[in-house]
PDB file of N, CA and C in Angstrom:
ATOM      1  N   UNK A   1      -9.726 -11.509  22.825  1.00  0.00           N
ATOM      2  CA  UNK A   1      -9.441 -10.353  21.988  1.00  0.00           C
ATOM      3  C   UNK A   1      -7.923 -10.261  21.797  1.00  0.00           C
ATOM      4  N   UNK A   2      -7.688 -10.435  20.449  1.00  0.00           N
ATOM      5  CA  UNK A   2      -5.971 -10.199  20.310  1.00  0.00           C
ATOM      6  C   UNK A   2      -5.536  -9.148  20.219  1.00  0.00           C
ATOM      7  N   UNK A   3      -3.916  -8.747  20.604  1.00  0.00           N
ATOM      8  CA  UNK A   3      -3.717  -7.201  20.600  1.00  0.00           C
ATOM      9  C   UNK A   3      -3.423  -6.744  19.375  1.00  0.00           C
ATOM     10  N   UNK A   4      -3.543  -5.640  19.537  1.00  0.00           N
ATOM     11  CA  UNK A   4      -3.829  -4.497  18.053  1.00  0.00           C
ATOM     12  C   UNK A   4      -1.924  -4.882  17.927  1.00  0.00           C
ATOM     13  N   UNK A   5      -1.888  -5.091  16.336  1.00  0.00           N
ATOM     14  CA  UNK A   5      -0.120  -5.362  16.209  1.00  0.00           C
ATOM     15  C   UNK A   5       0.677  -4.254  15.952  1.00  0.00           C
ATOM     16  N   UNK A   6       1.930  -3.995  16.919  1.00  0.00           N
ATOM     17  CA  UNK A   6       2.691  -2.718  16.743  1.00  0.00           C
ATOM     18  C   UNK A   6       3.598  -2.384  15.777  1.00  0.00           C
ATOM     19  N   UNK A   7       3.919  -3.530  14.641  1.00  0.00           N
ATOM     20  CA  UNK A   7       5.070  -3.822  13.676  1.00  0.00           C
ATOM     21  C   UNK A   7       4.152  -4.316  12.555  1.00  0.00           C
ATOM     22  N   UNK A   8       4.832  -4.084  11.329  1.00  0.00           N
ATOM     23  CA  UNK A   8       4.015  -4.392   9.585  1.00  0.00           C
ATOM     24  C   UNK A   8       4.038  -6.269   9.851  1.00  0.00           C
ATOM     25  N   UNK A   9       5.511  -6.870  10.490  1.00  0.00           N
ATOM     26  CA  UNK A   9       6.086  -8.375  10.645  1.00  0.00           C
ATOM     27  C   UNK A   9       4.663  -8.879  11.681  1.00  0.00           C
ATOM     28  N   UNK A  10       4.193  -8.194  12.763  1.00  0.00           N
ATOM     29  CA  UNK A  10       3.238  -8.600  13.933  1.00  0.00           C
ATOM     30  C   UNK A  10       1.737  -8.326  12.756  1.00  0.00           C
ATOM     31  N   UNK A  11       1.304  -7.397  12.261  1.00  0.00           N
ATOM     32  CA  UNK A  11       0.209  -7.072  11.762  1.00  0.00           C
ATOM     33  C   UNK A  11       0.134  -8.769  10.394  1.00  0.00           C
ATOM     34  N   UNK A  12       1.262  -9.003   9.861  1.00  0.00           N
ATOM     35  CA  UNK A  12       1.039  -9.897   8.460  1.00  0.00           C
ATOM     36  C   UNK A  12       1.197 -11.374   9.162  1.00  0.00           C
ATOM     37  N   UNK A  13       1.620 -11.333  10.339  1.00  0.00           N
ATOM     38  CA  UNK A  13       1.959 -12.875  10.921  1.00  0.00           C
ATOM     39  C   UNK A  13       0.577 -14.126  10.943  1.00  0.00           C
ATOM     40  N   UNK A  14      -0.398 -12.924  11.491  1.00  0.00           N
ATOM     41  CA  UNK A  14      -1.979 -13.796  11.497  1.00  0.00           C
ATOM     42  C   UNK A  14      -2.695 -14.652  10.145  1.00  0.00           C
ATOM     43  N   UNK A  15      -2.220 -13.565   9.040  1.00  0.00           N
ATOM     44  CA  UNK A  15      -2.736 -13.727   7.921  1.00  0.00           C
ATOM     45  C   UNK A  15      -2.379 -15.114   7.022  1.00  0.00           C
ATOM     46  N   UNK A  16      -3.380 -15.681   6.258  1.00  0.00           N
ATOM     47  CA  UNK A  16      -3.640 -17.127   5.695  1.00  0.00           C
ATOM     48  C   UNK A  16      -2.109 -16.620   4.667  1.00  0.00           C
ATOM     49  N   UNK A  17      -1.262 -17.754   4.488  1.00  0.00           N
ATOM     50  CA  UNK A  17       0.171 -17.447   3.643  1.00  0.00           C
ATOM     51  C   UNK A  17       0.073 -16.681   2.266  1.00  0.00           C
ATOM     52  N   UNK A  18      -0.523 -16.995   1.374  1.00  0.00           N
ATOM     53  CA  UNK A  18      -1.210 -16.442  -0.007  1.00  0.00           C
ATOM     54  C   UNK A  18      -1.499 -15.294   0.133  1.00  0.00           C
ATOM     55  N   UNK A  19      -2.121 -14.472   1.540  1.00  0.00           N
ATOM     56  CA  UNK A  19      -2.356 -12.975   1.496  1.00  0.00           C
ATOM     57  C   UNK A  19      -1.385 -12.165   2.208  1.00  0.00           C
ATOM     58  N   UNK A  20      -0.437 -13.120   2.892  1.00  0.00           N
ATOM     59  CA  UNK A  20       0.668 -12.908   3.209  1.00  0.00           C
ATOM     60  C   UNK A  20       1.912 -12.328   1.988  1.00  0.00           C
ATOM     61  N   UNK A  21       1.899 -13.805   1.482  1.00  0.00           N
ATOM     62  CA  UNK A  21       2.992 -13.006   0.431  1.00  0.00           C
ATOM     63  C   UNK A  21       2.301 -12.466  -0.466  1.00  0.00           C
ATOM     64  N   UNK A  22       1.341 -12.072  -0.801  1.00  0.00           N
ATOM     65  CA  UNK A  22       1.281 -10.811  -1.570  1.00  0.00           C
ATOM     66  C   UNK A  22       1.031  -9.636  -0.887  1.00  0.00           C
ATOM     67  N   UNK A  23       0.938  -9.438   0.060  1.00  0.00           N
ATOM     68  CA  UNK A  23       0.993  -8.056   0.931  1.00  0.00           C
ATOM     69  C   UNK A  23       2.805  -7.795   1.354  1.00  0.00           C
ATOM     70  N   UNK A  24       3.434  -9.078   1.665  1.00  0.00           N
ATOM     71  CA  UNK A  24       4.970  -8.986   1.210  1.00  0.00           C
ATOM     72  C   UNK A  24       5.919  -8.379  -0.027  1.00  0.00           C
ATOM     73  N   UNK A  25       4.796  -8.711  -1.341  1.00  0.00           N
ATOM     74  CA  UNK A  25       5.107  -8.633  -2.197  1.00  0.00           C
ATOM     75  C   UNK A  25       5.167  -7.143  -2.443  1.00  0.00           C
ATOM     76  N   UNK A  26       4.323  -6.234  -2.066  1.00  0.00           N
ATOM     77  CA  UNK A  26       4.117  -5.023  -1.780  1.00  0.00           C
ATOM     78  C   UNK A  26       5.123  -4.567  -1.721  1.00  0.00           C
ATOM     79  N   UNK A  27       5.032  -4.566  -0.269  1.00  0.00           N
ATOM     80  CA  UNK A  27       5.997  -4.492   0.796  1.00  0.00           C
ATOM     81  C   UNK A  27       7.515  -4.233   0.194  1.00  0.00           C
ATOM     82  N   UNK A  28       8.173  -5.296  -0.207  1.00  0.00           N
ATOM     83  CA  UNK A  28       9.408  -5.339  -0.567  1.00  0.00           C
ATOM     84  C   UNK A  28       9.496  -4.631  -2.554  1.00  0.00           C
ATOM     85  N   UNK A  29       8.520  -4.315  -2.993  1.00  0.00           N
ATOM     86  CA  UNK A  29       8.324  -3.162  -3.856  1.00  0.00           C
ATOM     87  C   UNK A  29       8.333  -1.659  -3.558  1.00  0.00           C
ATOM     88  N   UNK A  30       7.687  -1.427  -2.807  1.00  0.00           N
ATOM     89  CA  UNK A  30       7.530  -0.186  -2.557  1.00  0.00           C
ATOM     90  C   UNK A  30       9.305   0.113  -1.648  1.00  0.00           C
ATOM     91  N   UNK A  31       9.294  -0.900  -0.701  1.00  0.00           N
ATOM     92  CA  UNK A  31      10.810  -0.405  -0.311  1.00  0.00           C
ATOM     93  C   UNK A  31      11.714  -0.851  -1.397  1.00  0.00           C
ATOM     94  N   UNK A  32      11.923  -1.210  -2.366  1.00  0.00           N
ATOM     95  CA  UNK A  32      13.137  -1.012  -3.408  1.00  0.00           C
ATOM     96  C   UNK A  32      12.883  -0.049  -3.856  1.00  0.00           C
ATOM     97  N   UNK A  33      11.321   0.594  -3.950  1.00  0.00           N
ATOM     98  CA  UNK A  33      11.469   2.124  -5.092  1.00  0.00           C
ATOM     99  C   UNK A  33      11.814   3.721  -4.377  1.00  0.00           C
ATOM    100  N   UNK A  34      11.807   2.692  -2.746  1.00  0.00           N
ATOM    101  CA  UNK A  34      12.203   3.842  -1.770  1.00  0.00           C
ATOM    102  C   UNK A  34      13.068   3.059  -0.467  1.00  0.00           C
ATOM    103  N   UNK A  35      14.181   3.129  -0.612  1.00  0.00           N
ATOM    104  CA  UNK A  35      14.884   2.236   0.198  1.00  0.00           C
ATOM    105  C   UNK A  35      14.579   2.600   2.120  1.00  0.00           C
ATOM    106  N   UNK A  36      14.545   4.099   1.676  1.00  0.00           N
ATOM    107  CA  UNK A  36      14.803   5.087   2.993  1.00  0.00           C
ATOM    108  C   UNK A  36      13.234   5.127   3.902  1.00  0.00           C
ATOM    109  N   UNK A  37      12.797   4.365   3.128  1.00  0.00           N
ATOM    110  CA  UNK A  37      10.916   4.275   4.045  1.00  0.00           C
ATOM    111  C   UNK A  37      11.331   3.725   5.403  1.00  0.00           C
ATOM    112  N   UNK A  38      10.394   4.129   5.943  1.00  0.00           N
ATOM    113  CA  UNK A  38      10.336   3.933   7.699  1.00  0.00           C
ATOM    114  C   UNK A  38       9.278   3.195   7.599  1.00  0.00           C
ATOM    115  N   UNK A  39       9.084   1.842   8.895  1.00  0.00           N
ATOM    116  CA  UNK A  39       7.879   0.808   9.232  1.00  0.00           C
ATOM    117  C   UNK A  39       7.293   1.213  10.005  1.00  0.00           C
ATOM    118  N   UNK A  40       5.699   1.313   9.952  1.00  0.00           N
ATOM    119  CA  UNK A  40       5.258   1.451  11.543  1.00  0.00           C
ATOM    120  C   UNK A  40       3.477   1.113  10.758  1.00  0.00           C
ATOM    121  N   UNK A  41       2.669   1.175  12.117  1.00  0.00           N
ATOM    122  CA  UNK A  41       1.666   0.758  11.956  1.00  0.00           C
ATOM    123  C   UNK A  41       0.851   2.104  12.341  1.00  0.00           C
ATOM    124  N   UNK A  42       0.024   2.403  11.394  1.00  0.00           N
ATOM    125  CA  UNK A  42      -0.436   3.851  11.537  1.00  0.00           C
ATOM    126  C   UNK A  42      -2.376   3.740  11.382  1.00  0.00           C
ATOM    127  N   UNK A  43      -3.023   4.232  11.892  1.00  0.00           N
ATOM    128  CA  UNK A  43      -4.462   4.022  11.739  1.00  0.00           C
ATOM    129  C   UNK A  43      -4.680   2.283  11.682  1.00  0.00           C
ATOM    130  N   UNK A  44      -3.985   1.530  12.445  1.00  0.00           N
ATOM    131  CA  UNK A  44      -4.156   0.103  12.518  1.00  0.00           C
ATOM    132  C   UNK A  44      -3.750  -0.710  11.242  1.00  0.00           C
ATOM    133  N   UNK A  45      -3.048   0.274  10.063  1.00  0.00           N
ATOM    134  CA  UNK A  45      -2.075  -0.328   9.103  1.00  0.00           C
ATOM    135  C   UNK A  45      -1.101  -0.668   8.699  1.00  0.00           C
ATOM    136  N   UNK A  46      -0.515  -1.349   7.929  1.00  0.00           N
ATOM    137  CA  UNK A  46       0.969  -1.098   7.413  1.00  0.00           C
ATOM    138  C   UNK A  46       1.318   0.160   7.067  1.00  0.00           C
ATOM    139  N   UNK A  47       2.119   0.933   7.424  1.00  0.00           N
ATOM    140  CA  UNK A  47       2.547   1.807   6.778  1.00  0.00           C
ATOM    141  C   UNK A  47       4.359   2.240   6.465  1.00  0.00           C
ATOM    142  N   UNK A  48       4.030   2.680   5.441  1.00  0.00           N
ATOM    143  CA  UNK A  48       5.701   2.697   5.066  1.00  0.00           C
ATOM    144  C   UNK A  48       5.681   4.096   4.804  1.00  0.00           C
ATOM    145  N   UNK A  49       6.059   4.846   5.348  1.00  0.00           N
ATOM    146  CA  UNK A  49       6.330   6.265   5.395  1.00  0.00           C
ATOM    147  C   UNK A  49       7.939   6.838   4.673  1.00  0.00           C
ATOM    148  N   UNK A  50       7.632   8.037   3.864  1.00  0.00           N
ATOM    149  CA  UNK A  50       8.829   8.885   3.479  1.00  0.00           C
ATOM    150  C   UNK A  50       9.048  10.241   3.601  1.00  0.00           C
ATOM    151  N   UNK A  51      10.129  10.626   4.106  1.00  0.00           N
ATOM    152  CA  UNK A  51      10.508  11.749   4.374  1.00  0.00           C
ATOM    153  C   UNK A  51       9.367  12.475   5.090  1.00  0.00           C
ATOM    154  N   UNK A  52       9.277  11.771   6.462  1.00  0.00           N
ATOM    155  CA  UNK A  52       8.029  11.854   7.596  1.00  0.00           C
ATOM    156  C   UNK A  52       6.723  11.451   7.247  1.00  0.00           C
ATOM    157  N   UNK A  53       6.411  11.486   5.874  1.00  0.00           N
ATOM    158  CA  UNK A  53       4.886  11.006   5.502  1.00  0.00           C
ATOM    159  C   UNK A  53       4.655  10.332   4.896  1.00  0.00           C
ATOM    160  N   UNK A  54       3.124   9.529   5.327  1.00  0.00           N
ATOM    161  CA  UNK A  54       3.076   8.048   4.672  1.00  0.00           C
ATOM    162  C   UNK A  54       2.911   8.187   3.600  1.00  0.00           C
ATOM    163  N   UNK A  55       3.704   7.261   2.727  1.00  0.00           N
ATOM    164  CA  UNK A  55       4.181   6.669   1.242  1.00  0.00           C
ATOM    165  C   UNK A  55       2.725   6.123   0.585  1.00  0.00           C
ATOM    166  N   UNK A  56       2.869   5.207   1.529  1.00  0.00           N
ATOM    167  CA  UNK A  56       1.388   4.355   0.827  1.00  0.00           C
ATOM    168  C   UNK A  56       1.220   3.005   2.220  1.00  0.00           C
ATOM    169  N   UNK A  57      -0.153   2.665   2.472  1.00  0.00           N
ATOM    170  CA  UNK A  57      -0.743   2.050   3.289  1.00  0.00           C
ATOM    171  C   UNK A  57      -1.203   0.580   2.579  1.00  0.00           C
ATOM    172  N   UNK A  58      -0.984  -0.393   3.253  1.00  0.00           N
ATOM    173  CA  UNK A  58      -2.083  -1.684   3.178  1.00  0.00           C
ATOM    174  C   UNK A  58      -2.371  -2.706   3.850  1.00  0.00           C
ATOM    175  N   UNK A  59      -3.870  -3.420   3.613  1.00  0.00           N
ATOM    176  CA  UNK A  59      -4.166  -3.604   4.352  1.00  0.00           C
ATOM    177  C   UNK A  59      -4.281  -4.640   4.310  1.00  0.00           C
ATOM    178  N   UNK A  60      -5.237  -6.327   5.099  1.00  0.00           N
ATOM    179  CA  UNK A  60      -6.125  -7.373   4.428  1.00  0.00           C
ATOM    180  C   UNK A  60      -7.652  -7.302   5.439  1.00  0.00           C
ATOM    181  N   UNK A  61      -8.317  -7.868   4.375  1.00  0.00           N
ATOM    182  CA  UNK A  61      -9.675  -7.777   4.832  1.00  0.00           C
ATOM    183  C   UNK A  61     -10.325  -9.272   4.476  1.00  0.00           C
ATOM    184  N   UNK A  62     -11.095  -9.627   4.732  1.00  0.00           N
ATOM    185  CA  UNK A  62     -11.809 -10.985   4.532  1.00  0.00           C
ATOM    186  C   UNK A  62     -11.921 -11.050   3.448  1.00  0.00           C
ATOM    187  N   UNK A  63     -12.648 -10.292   2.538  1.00  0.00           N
ATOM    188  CA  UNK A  63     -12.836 -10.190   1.069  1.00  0.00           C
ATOM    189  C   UNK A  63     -11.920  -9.731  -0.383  1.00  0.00           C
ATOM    190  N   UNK A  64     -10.724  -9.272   0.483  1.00  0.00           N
ATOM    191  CA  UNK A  64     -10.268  -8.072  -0.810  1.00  0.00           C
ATOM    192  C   UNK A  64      -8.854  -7.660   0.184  1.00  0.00           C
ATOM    193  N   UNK A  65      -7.778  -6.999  -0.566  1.00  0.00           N
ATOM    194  CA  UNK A  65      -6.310  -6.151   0.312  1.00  0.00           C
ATOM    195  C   UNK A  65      -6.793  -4.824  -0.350  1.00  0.00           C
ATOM    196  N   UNK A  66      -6.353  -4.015   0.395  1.00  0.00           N
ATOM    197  CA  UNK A  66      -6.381  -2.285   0.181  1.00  0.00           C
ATOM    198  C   UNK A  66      -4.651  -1.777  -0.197  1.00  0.00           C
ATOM    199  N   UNK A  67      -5.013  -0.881  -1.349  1.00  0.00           N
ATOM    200  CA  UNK A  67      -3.638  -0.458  -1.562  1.00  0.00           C
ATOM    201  C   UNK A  67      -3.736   1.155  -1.282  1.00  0.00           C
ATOM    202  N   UNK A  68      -3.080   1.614  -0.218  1.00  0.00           N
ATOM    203  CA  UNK A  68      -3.505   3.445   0.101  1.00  0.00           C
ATOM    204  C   UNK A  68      -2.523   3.860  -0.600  1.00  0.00           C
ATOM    205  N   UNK A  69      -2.195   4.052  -1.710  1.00  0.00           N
ATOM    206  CA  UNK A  69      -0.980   5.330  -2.142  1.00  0.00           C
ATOM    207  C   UNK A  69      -1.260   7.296  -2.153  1.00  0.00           C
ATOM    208  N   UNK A  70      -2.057   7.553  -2.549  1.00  0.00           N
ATOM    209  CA  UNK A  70      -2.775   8.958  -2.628  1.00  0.00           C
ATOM    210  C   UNK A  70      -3.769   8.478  -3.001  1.00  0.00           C
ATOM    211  N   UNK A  71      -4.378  10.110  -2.857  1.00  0.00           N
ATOM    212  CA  UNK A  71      -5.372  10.013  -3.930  1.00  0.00           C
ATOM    213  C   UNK A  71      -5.089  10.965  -4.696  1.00  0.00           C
ATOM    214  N   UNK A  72      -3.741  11.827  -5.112  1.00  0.00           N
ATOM    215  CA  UNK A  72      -3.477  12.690  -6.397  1.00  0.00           C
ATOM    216  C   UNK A  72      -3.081  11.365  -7.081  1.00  0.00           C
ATOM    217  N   UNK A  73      -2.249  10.194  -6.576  1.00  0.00           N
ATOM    218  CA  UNK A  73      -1.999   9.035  -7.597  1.00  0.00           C
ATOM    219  C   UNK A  73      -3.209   8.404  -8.511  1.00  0.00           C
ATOM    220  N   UNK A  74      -3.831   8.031  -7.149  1.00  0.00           N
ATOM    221  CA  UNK A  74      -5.403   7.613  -7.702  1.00  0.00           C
ATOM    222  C   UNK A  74      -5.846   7.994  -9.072  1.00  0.00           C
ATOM    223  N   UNK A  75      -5.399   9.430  -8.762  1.00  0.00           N
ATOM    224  CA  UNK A  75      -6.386   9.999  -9.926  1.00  0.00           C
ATOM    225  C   UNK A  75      -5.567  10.114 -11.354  1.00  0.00           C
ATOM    226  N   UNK A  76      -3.877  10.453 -10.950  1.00  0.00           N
ATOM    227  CA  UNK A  76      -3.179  10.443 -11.912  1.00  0.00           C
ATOM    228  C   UNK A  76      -3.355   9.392 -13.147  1.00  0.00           C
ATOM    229  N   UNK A  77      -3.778   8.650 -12.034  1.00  0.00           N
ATOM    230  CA  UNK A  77      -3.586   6.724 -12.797  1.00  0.00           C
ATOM    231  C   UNK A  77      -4.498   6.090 -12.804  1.00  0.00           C
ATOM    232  N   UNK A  78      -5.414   7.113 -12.855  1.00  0.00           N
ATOM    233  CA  UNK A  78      -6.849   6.279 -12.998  1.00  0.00           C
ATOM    234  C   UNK A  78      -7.549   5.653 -14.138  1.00  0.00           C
ATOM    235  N   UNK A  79      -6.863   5.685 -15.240  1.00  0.00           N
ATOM    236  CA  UNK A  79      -6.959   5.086 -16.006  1.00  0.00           C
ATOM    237  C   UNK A  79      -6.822   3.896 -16.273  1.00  0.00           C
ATOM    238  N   UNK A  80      -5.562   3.251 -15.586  1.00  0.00           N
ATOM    239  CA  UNK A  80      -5.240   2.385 -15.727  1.00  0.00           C
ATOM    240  C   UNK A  80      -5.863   1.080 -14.273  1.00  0.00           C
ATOM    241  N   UNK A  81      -6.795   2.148 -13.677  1.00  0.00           N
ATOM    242  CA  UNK A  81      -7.378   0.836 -12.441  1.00  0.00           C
ATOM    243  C   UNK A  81      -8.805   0.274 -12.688  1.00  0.00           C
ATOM    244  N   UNK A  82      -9.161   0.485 -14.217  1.00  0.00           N
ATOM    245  CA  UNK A  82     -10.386  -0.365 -14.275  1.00  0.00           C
ATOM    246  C   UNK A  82     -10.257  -1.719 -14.059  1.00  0.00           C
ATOM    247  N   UNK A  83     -10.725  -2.156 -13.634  1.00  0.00           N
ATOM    248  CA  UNK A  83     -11.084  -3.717 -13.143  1.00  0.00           C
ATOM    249  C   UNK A  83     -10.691  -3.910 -11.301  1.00  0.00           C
ATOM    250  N   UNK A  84     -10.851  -2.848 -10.875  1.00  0.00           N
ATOM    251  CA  UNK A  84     -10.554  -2.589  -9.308  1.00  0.00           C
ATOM    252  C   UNK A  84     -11.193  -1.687  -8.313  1.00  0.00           C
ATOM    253  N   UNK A  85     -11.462  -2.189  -7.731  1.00  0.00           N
ATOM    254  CA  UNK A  85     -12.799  -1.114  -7.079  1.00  0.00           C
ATOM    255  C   UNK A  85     -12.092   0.110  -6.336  1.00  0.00           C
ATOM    256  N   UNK A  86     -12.130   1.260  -6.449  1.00  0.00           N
ATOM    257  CA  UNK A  86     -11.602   2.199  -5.696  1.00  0.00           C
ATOM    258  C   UNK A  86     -12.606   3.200  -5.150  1.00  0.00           C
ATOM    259  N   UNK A  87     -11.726   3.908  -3.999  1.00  0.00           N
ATOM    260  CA  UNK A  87     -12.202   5.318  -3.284  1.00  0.00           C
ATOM    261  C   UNK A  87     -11.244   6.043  -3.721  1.00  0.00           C
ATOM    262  N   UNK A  88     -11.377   6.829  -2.847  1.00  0.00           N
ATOM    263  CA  UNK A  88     -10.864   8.616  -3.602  1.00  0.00           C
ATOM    264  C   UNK A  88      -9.170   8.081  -2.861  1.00  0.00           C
ATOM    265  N   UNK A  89      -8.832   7.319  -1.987  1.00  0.00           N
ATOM    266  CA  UNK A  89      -7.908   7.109  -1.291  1.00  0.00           C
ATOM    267  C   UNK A  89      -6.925   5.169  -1.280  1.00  0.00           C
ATOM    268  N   UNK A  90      -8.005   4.953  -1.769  1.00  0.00           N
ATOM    269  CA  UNK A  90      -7.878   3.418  -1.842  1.00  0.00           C
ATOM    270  C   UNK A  90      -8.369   2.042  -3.553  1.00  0.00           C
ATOM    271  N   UNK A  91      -7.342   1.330  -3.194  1.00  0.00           N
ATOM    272  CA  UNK A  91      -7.716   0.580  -4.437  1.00  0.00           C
ATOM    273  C   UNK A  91      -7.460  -1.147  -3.768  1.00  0.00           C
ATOM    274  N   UNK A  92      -8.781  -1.523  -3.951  1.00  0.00           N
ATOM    275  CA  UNK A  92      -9.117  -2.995  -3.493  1.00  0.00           C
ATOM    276  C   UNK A  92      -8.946  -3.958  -4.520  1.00  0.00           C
ATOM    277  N   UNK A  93      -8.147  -4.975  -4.042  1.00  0.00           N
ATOM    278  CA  UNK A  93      -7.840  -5.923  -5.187  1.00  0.00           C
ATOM    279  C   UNK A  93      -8.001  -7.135  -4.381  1.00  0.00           C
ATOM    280  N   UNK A  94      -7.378  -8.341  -5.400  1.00  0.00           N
ATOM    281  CA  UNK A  94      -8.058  -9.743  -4.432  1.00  0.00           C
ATOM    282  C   UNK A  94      -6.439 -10.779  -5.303  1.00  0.00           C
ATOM    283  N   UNK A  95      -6.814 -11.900  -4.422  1.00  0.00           N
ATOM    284  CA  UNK A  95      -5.446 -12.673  -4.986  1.00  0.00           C
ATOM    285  C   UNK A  95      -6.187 -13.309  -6.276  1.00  0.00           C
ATOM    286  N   UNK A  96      -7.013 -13.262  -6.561  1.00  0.00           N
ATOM    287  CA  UNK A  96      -7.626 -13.225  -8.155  1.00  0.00           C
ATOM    288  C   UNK A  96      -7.398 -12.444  -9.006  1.00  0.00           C
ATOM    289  N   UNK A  97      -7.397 -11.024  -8.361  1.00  0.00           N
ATOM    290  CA  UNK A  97      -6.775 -10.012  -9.822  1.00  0.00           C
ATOM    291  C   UNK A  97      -6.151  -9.088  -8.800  1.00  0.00           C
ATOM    292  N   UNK A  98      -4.530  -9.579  -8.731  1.00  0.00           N
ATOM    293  CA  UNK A  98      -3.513  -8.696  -8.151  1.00  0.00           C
ATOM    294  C   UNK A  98      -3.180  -7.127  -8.734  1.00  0.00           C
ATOM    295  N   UNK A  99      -2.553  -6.239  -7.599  1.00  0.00           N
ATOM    296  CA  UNK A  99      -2.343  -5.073  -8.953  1.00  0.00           C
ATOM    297  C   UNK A  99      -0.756  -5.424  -9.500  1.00  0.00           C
ATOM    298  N   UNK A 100      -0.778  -5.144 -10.387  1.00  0.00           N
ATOM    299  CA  UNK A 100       0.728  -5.256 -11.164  1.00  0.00           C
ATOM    300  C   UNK A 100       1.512  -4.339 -10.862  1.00  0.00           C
ATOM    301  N   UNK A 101       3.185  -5.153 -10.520  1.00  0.00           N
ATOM    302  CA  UNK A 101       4.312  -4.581 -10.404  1.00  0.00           C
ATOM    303  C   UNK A 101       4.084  -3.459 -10.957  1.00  0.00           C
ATOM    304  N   UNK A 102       4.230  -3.149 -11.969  1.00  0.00           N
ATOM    305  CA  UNK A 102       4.233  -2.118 -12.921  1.00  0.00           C
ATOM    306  C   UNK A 102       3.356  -0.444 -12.495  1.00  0.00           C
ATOM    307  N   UNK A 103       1.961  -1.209 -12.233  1.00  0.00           N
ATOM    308  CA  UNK A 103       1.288  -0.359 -11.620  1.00  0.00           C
ATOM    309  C   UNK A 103       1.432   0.139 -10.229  1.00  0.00           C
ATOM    310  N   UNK A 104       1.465  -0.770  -9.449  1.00  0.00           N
ATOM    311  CA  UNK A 104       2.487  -0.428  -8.093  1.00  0.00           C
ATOM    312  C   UNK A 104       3.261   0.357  -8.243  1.00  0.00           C
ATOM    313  N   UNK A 105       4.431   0.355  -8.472  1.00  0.00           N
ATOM    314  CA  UNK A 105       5.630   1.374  -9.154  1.00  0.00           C
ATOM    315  C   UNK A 105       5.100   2.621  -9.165  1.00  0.00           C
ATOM    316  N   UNK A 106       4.473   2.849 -10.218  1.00  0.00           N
ATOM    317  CA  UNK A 106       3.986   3.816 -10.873  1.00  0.00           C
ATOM    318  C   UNK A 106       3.208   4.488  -9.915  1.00  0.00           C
ATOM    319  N   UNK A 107       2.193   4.193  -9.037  1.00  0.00           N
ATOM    320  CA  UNK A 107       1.530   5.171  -8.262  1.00  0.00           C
ATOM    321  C   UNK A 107       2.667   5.581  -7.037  1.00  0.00           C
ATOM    322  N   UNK A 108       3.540   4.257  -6.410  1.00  0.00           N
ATOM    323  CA  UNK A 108       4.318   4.907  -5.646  1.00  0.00           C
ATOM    324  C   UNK A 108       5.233   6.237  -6.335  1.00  0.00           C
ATOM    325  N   UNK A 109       5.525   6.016  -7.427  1.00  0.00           N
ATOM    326  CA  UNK A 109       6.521   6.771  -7.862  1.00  0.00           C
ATOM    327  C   UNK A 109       6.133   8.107  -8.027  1.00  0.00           C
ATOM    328  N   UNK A 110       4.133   8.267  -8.586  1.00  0.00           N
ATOM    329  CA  UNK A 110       3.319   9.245  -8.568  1.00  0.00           C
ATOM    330  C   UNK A 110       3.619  10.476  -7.133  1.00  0.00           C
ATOM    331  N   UNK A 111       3.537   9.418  -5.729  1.00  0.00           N
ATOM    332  CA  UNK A 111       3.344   9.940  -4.549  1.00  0.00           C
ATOM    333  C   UNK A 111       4.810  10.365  -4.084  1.00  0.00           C
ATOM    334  N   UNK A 112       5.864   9.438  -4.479  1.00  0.00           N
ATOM    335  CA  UNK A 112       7.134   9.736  -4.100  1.00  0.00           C
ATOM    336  C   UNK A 112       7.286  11.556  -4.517  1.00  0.00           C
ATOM    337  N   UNK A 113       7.162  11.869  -5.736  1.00  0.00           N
ATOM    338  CA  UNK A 113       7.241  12.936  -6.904  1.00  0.00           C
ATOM    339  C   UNK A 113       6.555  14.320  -6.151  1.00  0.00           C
ATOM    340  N   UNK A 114       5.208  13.501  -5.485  1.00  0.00           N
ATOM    341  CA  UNK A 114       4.200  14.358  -4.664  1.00  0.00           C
ATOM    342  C   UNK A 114       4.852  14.641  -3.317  1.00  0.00           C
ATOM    343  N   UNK A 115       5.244  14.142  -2.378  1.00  0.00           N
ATOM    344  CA  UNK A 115       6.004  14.330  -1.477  1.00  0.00           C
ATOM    345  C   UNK A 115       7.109  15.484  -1.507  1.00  0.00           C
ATOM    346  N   UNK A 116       8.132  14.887  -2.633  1.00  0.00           N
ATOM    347  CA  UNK A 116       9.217  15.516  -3.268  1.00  0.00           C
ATOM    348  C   UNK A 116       9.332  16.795  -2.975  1.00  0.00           C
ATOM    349  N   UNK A 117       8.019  17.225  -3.791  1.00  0.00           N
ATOM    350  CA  UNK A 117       7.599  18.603  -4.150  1.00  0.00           C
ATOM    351  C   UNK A 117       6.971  19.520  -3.298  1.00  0.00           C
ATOM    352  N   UNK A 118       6.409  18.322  -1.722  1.00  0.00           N
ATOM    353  CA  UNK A 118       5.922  19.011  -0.814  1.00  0.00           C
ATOM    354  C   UNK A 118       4.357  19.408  -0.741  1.00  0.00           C
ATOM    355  N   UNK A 119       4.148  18.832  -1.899  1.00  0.00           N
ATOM    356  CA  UNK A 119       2.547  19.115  -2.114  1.00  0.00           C
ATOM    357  C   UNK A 119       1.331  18.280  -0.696  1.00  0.00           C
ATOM    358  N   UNK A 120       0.584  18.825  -0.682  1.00  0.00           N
ATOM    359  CA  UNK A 120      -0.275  18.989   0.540  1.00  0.00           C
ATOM    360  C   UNK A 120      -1.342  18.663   0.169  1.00  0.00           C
TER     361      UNK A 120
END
């Protein structure tokens, strides 16, 4: 049994390279659109937290990566996640159909805005 990993660098180290760098790819997105995010591993995830609360979460799974930004983003931008399976909290994608820079951005920037404002 391997140990549960205490760092985002320990949690992505296991992972096949291809789901690596695109969970990197994340990664180093979401911290350019928020330089000041904090690392830590929260409910057994990546998490990149702002101004004390998590930003947005992800994950890998055998089948699919999880992208946690909200779910006021979710919904803000729900338009634009057909072709991606989601929950009220999560949006599953695959290295077959990545989510786009663009869209990334945009929900972080959704949650950044949400934070901002203090909303609950």
């Amino acid at each position: 049994m391997s140990e549960k990993p205490t760092s985002i660098d320990a949690y992505l180290a296991p992972l096949a390279p291809e789901v690596r760098a695109e969970l990197e790819r994340i990664r180093a997105l979401v911290t350019r659109l928020a330089p000041e995010v904090e690392e830590s591993i929260s409910y057994g995830m990546p998490t990149l937290s702002y101004r004390g609360r998590a930003l947005v979460y992800f994950t890998a799974s055998k089948k699919h990566m999880s992208f946690y930004p909200s779910s006021w983003a979710i919904e803000e931008l729900g338009d634009r996640l057909a072709g991606y399976s989601t929950t009220q909290h999560a949006i599953r994608f695959t290295l077959e159909n990545p989510l786009p820079d663009a869209l990334i951005e945009d929900l972080v920037r959704a949650h950044r805005r949400d934070i901002d404002a203090d909303r609950r």
